[in-house]
Each structure stands twice: as C-alpha cells, then as structure tokens.
Protein backbone atom coordinates (compact mmCIF):
# COMPACT_ATOMS: atom_id res chain seq x y z
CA UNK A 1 0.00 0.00 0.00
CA UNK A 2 1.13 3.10 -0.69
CA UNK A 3 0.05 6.68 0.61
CA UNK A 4 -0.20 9.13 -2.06
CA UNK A 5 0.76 12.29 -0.11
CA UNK A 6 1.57 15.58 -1.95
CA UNK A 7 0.88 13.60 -4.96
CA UNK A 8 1.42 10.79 -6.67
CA UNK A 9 0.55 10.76 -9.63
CA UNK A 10 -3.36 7.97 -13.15
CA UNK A 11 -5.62 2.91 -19.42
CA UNK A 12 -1.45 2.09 -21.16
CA UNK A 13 1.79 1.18 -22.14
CA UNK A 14 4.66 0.21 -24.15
CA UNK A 15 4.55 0.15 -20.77
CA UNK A 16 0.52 -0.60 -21.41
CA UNK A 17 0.59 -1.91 -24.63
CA UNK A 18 3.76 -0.37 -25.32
CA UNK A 19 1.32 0.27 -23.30
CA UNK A 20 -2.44 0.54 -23.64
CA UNK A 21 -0.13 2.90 -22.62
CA UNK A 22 -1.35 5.74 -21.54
CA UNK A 23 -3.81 6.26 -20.82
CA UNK A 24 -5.71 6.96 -19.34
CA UNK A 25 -6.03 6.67 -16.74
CA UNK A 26 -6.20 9.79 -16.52
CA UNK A 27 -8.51 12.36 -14.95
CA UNK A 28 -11.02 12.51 -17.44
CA UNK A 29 -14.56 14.11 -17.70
CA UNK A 30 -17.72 12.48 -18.77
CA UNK A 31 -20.03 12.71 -21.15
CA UNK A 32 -19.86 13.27 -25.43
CA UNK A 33 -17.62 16.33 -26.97
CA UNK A 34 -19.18 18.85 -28.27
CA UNK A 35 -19.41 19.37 -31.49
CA UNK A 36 -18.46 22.95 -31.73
CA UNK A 37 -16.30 24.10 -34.77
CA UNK A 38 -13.68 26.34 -34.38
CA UNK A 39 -13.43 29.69 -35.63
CA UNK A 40 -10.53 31.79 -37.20
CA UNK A 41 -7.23 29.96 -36.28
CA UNK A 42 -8.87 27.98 -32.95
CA UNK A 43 -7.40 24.40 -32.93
CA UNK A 44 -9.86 22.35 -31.30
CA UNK A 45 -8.41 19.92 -29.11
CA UNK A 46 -9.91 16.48 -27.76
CA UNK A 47 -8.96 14.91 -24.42
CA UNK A 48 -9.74 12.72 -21.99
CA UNK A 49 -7.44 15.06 -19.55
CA UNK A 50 -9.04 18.16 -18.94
CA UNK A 51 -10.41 17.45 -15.10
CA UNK A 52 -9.13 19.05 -12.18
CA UNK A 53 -8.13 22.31 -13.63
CA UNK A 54 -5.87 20.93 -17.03
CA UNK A 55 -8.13 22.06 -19.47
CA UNK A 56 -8.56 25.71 -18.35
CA UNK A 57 -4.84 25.76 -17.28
CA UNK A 58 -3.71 24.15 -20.56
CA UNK A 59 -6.02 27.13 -22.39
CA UNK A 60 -3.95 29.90 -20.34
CA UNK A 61 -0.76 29.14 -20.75
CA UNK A 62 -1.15 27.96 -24.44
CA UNK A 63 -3.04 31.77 -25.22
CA UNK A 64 0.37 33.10 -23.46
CA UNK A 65 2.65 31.26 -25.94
CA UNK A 66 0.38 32.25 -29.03
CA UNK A 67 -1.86 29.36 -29.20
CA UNK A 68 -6.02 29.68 -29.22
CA UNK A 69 -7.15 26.90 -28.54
CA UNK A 70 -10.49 25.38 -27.79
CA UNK A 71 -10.72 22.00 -25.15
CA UNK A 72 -13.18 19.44 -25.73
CA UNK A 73 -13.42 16.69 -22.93
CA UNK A 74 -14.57 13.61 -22.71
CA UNK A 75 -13.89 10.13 -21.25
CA UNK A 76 -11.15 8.17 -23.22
CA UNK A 77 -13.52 5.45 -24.79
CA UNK A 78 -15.86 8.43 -25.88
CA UNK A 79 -13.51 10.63 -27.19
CA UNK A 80 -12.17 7.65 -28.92
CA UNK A 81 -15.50 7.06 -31.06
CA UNK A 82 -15.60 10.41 -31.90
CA UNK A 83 -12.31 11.19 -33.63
CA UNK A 84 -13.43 7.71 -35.06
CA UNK A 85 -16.57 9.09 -36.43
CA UNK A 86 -15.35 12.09 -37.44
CA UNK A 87 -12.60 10.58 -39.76
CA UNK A 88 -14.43 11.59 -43.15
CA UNK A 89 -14.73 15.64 -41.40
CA UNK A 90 -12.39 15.80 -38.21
CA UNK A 91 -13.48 18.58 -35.83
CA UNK A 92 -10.16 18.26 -33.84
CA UNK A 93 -6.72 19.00 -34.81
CA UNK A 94 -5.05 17.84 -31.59
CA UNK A 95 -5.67 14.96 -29.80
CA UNK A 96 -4.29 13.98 -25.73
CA UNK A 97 -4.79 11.79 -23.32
CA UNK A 98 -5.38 8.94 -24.88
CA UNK A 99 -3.80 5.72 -24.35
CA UNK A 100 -2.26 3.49 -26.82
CA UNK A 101 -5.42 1.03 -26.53
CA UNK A 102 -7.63 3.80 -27.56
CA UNK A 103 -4.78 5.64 -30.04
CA UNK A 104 -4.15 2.34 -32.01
CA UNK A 105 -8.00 2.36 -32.51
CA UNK A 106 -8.00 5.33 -34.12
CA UNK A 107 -4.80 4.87 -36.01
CA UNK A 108 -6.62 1.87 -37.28
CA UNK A 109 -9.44 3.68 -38.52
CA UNK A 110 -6.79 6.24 -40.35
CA UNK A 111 -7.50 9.53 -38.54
CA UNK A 112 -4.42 10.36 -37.39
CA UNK A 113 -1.34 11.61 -39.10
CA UNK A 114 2.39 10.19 -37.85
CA UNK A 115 4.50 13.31 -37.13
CA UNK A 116 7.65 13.14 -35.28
CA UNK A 117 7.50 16.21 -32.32
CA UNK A 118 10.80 18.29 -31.66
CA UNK A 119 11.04 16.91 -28.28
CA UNK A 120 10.76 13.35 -29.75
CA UNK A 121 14.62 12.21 -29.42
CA UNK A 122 14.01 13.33 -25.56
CA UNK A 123 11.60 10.38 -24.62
CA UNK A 124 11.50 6.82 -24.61
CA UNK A 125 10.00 6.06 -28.17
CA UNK A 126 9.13 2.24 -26.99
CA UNK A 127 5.81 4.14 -24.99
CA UNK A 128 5.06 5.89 -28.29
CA UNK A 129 3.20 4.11 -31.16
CA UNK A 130 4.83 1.07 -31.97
CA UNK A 131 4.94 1.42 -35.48
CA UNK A 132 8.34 3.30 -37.33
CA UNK A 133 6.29 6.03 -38.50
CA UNK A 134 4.63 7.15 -35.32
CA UNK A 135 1.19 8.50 -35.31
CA UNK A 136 1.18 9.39 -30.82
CA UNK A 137 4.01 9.97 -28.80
CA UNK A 138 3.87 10.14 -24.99
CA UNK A 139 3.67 12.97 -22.49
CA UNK A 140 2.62 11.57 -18.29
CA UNK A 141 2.69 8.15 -16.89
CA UNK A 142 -0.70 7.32 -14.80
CA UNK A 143 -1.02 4.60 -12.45
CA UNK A 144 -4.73 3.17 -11.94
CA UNK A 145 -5.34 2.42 -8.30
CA UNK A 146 -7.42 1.19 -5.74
CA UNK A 147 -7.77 3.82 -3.03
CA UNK A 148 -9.35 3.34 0.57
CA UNK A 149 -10.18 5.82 3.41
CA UNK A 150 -7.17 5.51 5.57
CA UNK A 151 -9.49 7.58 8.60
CA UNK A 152 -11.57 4.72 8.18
CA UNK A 153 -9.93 1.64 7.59
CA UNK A 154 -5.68 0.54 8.71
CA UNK A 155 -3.63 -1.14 6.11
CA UNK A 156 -4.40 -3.84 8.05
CA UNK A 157 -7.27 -3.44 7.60
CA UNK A 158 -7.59 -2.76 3.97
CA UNK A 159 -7.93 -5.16 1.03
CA UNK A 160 -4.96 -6.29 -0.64
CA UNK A 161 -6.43 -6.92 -4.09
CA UNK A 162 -9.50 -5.78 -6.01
CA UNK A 163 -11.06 -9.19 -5.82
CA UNK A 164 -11.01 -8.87 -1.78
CA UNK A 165 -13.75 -5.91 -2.45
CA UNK A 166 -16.59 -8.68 -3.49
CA UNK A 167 -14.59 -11.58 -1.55
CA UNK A 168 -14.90 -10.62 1.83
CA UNK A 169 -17.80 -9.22 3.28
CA UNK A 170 -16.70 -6.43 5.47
CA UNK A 171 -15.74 -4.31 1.81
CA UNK A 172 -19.45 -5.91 0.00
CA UNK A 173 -21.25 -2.72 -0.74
CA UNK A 174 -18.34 0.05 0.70
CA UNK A 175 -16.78 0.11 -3.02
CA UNK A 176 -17.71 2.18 -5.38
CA UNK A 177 -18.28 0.52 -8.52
CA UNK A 178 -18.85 2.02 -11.74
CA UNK A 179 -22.13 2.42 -13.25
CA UNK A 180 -20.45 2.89 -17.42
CA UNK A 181 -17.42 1.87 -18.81
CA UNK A 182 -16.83 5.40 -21.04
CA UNK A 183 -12.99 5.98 -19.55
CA UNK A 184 -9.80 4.74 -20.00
CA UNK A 185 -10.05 4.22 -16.14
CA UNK A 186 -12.98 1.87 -15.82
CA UNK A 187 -11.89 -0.21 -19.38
CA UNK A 188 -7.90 -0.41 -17.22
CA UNK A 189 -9.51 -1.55 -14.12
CA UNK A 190 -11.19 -4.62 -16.31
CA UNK A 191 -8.15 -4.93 -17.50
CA UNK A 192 -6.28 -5.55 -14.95
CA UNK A 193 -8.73 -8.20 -13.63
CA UNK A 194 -9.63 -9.86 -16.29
CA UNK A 195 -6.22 -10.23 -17.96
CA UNK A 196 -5.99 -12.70 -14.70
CA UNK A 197 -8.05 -14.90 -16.05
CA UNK A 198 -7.13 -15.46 -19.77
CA UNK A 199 -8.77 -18.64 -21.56
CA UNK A 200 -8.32 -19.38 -25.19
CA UNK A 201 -11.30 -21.72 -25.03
CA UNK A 202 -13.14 -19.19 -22.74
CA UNK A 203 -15.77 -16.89 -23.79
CA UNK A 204 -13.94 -13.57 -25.46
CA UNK A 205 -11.13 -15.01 -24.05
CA UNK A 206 -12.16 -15.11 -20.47
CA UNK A 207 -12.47 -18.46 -18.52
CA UNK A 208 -15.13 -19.17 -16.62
CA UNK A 209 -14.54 -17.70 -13.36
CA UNK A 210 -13.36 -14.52 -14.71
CA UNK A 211 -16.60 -13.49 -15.56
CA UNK A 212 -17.49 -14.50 -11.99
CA UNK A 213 -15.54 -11.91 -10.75
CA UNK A 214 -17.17 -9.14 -13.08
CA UNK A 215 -20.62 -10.49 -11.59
CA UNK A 216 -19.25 -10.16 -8.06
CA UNK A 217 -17.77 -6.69 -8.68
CA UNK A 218 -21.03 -5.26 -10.33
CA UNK A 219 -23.33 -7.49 -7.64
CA UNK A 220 -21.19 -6.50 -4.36
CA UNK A 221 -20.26 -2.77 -5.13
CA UNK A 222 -22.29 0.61 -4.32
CA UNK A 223 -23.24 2.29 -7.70
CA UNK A 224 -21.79 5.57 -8.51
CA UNK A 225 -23.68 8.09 -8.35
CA UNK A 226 -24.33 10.57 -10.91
CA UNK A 227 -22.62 14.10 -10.31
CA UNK A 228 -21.14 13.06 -7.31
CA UNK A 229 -17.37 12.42 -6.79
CA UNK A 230 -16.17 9.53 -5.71
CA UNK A 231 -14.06 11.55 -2.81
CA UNK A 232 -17.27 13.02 -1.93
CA UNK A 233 -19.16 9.91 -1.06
CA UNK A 234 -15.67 8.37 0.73
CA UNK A 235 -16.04 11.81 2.82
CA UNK A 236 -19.70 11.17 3.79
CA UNK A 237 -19.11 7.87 4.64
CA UNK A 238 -21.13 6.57 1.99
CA UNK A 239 -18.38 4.66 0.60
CA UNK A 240 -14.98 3.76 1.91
CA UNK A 241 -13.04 2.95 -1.39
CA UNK A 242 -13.03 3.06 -5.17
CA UNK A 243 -10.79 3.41 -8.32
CA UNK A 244 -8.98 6.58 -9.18
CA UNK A 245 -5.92 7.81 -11.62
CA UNK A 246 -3.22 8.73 -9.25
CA UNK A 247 -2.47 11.84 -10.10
CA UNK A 248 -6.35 12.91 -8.97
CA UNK A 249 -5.59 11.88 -5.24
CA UNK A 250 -3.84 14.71 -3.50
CA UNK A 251 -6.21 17.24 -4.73
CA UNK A 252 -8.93 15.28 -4.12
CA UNK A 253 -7.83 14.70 -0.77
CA UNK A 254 -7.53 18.22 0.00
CA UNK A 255 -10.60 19.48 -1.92
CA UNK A 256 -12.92 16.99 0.38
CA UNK A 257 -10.39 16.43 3.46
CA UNK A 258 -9.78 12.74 3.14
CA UNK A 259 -6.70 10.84 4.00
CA UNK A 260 -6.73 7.93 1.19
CA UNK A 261 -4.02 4.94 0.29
CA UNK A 262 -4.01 3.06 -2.33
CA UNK A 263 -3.68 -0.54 -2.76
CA UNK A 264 -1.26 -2.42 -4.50
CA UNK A 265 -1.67 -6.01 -5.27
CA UNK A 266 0.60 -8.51 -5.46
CA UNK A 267 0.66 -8.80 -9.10
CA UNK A 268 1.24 -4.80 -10.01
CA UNK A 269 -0.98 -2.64 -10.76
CA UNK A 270 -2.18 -1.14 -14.20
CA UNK A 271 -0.04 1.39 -15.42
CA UNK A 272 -1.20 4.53 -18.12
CA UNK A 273 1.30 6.30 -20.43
CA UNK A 274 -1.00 9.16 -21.77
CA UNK A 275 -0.73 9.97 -26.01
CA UNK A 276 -0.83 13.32 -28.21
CA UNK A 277 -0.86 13.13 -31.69
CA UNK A 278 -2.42 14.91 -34.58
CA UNK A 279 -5.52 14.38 -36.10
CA UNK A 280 -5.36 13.26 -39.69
CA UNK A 281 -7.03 16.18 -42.27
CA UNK A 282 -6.74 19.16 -39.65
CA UNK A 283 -6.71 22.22 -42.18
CA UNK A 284 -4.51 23.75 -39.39
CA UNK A 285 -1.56 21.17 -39.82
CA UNK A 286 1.20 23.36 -39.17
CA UNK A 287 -0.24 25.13 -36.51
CA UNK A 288 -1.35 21.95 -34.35
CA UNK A 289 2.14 20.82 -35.02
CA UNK A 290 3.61 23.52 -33.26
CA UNK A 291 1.07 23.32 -30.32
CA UNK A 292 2.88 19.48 -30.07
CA UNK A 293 5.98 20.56 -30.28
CA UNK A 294 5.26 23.32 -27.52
CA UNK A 295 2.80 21.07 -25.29
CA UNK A 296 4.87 18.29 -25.27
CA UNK A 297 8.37 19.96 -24.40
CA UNK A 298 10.39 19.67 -21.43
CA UNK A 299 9.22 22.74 -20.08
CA UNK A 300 5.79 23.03 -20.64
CA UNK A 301 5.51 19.11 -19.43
CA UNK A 302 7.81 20.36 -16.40
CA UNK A 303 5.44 22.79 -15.66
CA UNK A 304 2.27 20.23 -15.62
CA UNK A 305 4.22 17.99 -13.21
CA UNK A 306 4.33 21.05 -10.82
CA UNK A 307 0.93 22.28 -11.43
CA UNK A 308 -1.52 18.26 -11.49
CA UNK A 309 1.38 15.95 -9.77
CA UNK A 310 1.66 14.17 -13.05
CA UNK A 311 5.06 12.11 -13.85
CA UNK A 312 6.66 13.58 -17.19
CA UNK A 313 7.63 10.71 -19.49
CA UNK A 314 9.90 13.56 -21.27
CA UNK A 315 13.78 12.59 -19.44
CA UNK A 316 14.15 16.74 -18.98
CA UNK A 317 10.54 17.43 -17.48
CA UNK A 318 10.88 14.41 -15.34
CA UNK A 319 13.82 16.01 -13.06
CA UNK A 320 10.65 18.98 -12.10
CA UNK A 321 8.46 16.40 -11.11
CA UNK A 322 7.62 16.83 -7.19
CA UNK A 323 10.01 14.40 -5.53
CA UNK A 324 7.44 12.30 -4.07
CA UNK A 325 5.90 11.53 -7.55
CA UNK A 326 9.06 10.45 -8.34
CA UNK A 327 9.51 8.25 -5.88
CA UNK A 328 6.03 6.84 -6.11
CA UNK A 329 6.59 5.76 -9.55
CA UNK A 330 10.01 4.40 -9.09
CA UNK A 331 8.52 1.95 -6.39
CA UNK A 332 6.01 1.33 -7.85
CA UNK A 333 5.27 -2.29 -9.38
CA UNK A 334 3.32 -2.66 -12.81
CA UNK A 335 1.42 -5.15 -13.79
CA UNK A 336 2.24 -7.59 -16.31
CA UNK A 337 -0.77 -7.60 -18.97
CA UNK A 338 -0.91 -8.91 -22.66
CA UNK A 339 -2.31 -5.24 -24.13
CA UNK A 340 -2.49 -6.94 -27.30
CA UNK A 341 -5.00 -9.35 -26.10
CA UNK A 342 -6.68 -6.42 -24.09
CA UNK A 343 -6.57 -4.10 -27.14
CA UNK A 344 -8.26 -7.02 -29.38
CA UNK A 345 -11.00 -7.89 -26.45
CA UNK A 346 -11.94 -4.80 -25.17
CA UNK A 347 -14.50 -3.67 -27.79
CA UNK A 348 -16.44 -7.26 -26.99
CA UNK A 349 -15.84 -7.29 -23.48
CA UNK A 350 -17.30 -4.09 -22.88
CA UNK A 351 -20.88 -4.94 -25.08
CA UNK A 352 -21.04 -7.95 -22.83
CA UNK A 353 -20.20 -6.34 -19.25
CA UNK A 354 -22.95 -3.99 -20.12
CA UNK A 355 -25.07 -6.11 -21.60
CA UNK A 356 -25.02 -9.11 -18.88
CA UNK A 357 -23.54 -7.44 -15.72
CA UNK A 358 -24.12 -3.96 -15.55
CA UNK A 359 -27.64 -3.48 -14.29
C-alpha cells in the first residue's frame, strides 16, 4: 500500500501496450464532446485530460505562448469514437490523453497523421506508437489504483487486491463501482482483472470464473452516483473505497479532506502512459504541429508535473516532477498484462459487461 501524499501521480503502455499505454487513466470528464467548430485559427483539441483544472490551465498558458485553442473533454472510450466518427470531417486537430489502446483504434481507422514532435529524441520512443512512422508519442505516466479511506480503515485493515472488495464481506457494498465503462479508467480496471483470467477456449477469451468476478464486482459494489465524486461519497461515509488515476488523489484529498491509500496487489498494478498526436485532415496542420511541439516539451511538461502531480515521461521534465511523484513511480510495481490481447478484447468485453452485468 502506498500513501499518495503531496501527490502521486493515473488505461497504457509500451509500458501498457507499449502500453495501452497511456492512458488513461487519466482524470477525465464524462459525457460526449461537443461538437463545436472552431473559428478563425482555434485548434480544437480532444482529451480525456481536462479534469481538475488541465483544461482551463492548458487554455492559459497555451493563449500566453500564441496558441487559441479550444478544449473538448470527454472520457477516453468516448472521445475515442468520436475522432473515429469524425474521420471523413475531423473537428479536432489535436488529440491527448489517450492511451495506446484507444490511439491504435483510431490509427486503425486512419485519422491520425504520424509526425515526429521536436522533443521526440528526448523520450522513450518504446511508450510511443509502436509502429516506425509514429502516429502518438507520450507525455505523463498514470497509475490506476485502488484507493481506501485511511481515517476509516488501517492497512491492516484494507484489502490487498481488487477481488477482496466482493470476496470478503466487510468491503461488500463500501466500493464504489462504476455504473459505465466510457474511460480509459474503468476499461484499465477490467483490464487488470480480467487479464488474470485469460482462456483461449473461454468466452472472449475469459475463462469461466473470470466473468465471476465481473458479476461479483457489479453485484457487491455501491453504484456511482451521478454528479457526485467519488471523494465526496468516501467523505460522507457513503463509501470507503473506489478506483482513481493517481495523479487525482492529493487534490482530491484536500478538496474533500480525506486521507486515502491506495492498494497495491501482489501482481502490479495497471499502469497509463498518456498519447498526443495529430488528427489526420486538420486544415490547421502546421499550426497543431507547433502546439505538439510546444505542449509536449520539457518545459511546458515540467510545468504540468508542478501544477496536477503528473510524472513527465519527457527525461528533462521528469527532473521537475515533485520528488514524491518520483519516488512513487520508481517503487512502484506494474502489472504484467498482454495489451495486445486487451486491445483485441476490449470492444467485446465491454458490449457484454454492459449487456449481462451492468444493471
């Protein structure tokens, strides 16, 4: 268990699918983007990283280097279908957030357009796309976590793997669970669990008892509620524990004055490497290739480590991450997952959790 203090820093990888890498865990908003066009020389930028301030921060300091640009959130599975659907007539002209899982998808469906950033030679292309000619590149690592009120419950105390949450009785109905599976968050958390329980003859993949555990988790855990943060309801007592991106947790813990820990189980824990890359037939190519190159350099991402206690992937920015960031991440054990086999599955196993378990 770990106690994200300060910070610590939230899919998918190189390190999640070379990562499902990225991300995404991250702090992400709900809901659909807008559809709202730009005007003049606005690049319109999709992410499923705006929350806790980014988006409005991001919009500041990009208008003070010369950049207007317009933020659309949304969670990382939604934002995903949309630069999908919008192939034919793309909207955005930037895209972030995103983890490799949800990039390759759209890479796949050929609406994004490889470009090599300025700052590329300063960060470890195995996180990027894994192709030659690279269509994301990577900015923050996320780690997706289990997190428990620590006023509440001792380490001792507290579960030592997600499957303890519909296991044991004394967590049955104290989790949160989720109540959609729109973010890179919720899809990573699946991911992690049902990775465990791979079955070529099993159904999508899945053995047998592996969709047991979905049941359980869906049939054991306290909905969440619409509106309502998950940090609120731990506060109230309505709930003692849920899943969160770690970079959300000191904030959080501040903003509702909560003490939470986190959980790591013996076999690692999920780890997001969140993507930019540009979208394929922007009519503001050069411009949205200069926002990359400025977003994604080692001062700018510097600068976000200070500001949302993410941990840079860029080697420069990753010496102004807060120390104990640092330190989380370098103790910090990842789990071993097949994103290949996640990447392939998650479309189906999605339909089917929601179909069959999510009532």
């Amino acid at each position: 268990m770990h106690k994200l203090q300060t910070v610590v820093a939230a899919v998918v990888a190189a390190t999640l699918l070379a990562g499902c890498a990225a991300g995404s865990a991250a702090p992400e908003t709900s809901g659909s983007p807008s559809a709202g066009a730009a005007s003049g020389d606005t690049l319109v930028v999709y992410t499923n990283s705006n929350g806790e301030g980014r988006g409005e921060w991001l919009t500041k300091k990009a208008g003070e280097a010369g950049f207007k640009i317009e933020i659309v959130g949304a969670g990382g599975a939604d934002a995903t279908n949309k630069l999908i659907a919008e192939k034919n007539n793309p909207i955005a002209d930037v895209a972030f957030g995103l983890n490799n899982m949800y990039f390759a998808q759209v890479k796949a469906a050929d609406a994004l357009e490889a470009y090599e950033p300025a700052w590329a030679g300063e960060v470890d292309a195995s996180l990027a796309d894994s192709d030659d000619e690279k269509a994301y590149w990577p900015l923050v690592k996320q780690a997706i976590l289990l997190g428990y009120n620590s006023d509440r419950i001792t380490p001792e105390q507290a579960p030592k793997d997600w499957t303890d949450l519909w296991s044991k009785d004394e967590f049955k109905t104290r989790y949160e669970r989720v109540t959609g599976l729109g973010t890179a968050t919720a899809q990573l958390v699946f991911a992690g669990i049902l990775s465990r329980y791979k079955d070529d003859s099993g159904d999508l993949g899945i053995s047998d008892e592996g969709w047991k555990q979905v049941e359980q988790y869906f049939q054991n855990g306290s909905p969440a509620v619409a509106k309502t943060d998950l940090f609120a309801r731990i506060a109230s007592g309505e709930v003692d524990m849920g899943q969160m991106p770690s970079s959300i947790v000191a904030e959080r813990e501040k903003s509702f004055k909560v003490n939470v820990e986190t959980v790591v189980p013996s076999v690692g824990v999920p780890l997001a490497v969140e993507q930019v890359a540009l979208v394929k037939g922007t009519d503001k190519k050069e411009q949205a290739q200069k926002f990359i190159d400025w977003f994604g350099s080692a001062d700018v991402q510097g600068e976000w480590a200070q500001q949302f206690n993410s941990m840079p992937v860029n080697k420069s920015a990753a010496a102004k991450a807060k120390p104990e960031v640092v330190e989380f991440f370098n103790g910090l054990k990842q789990q071993d997952i097949d994103w290949n086999f996640v990447q392939e599955n998650m479309g189906a196993w999605v339909e089917k959790i929601e179909l069959e378990y999510m009532t």
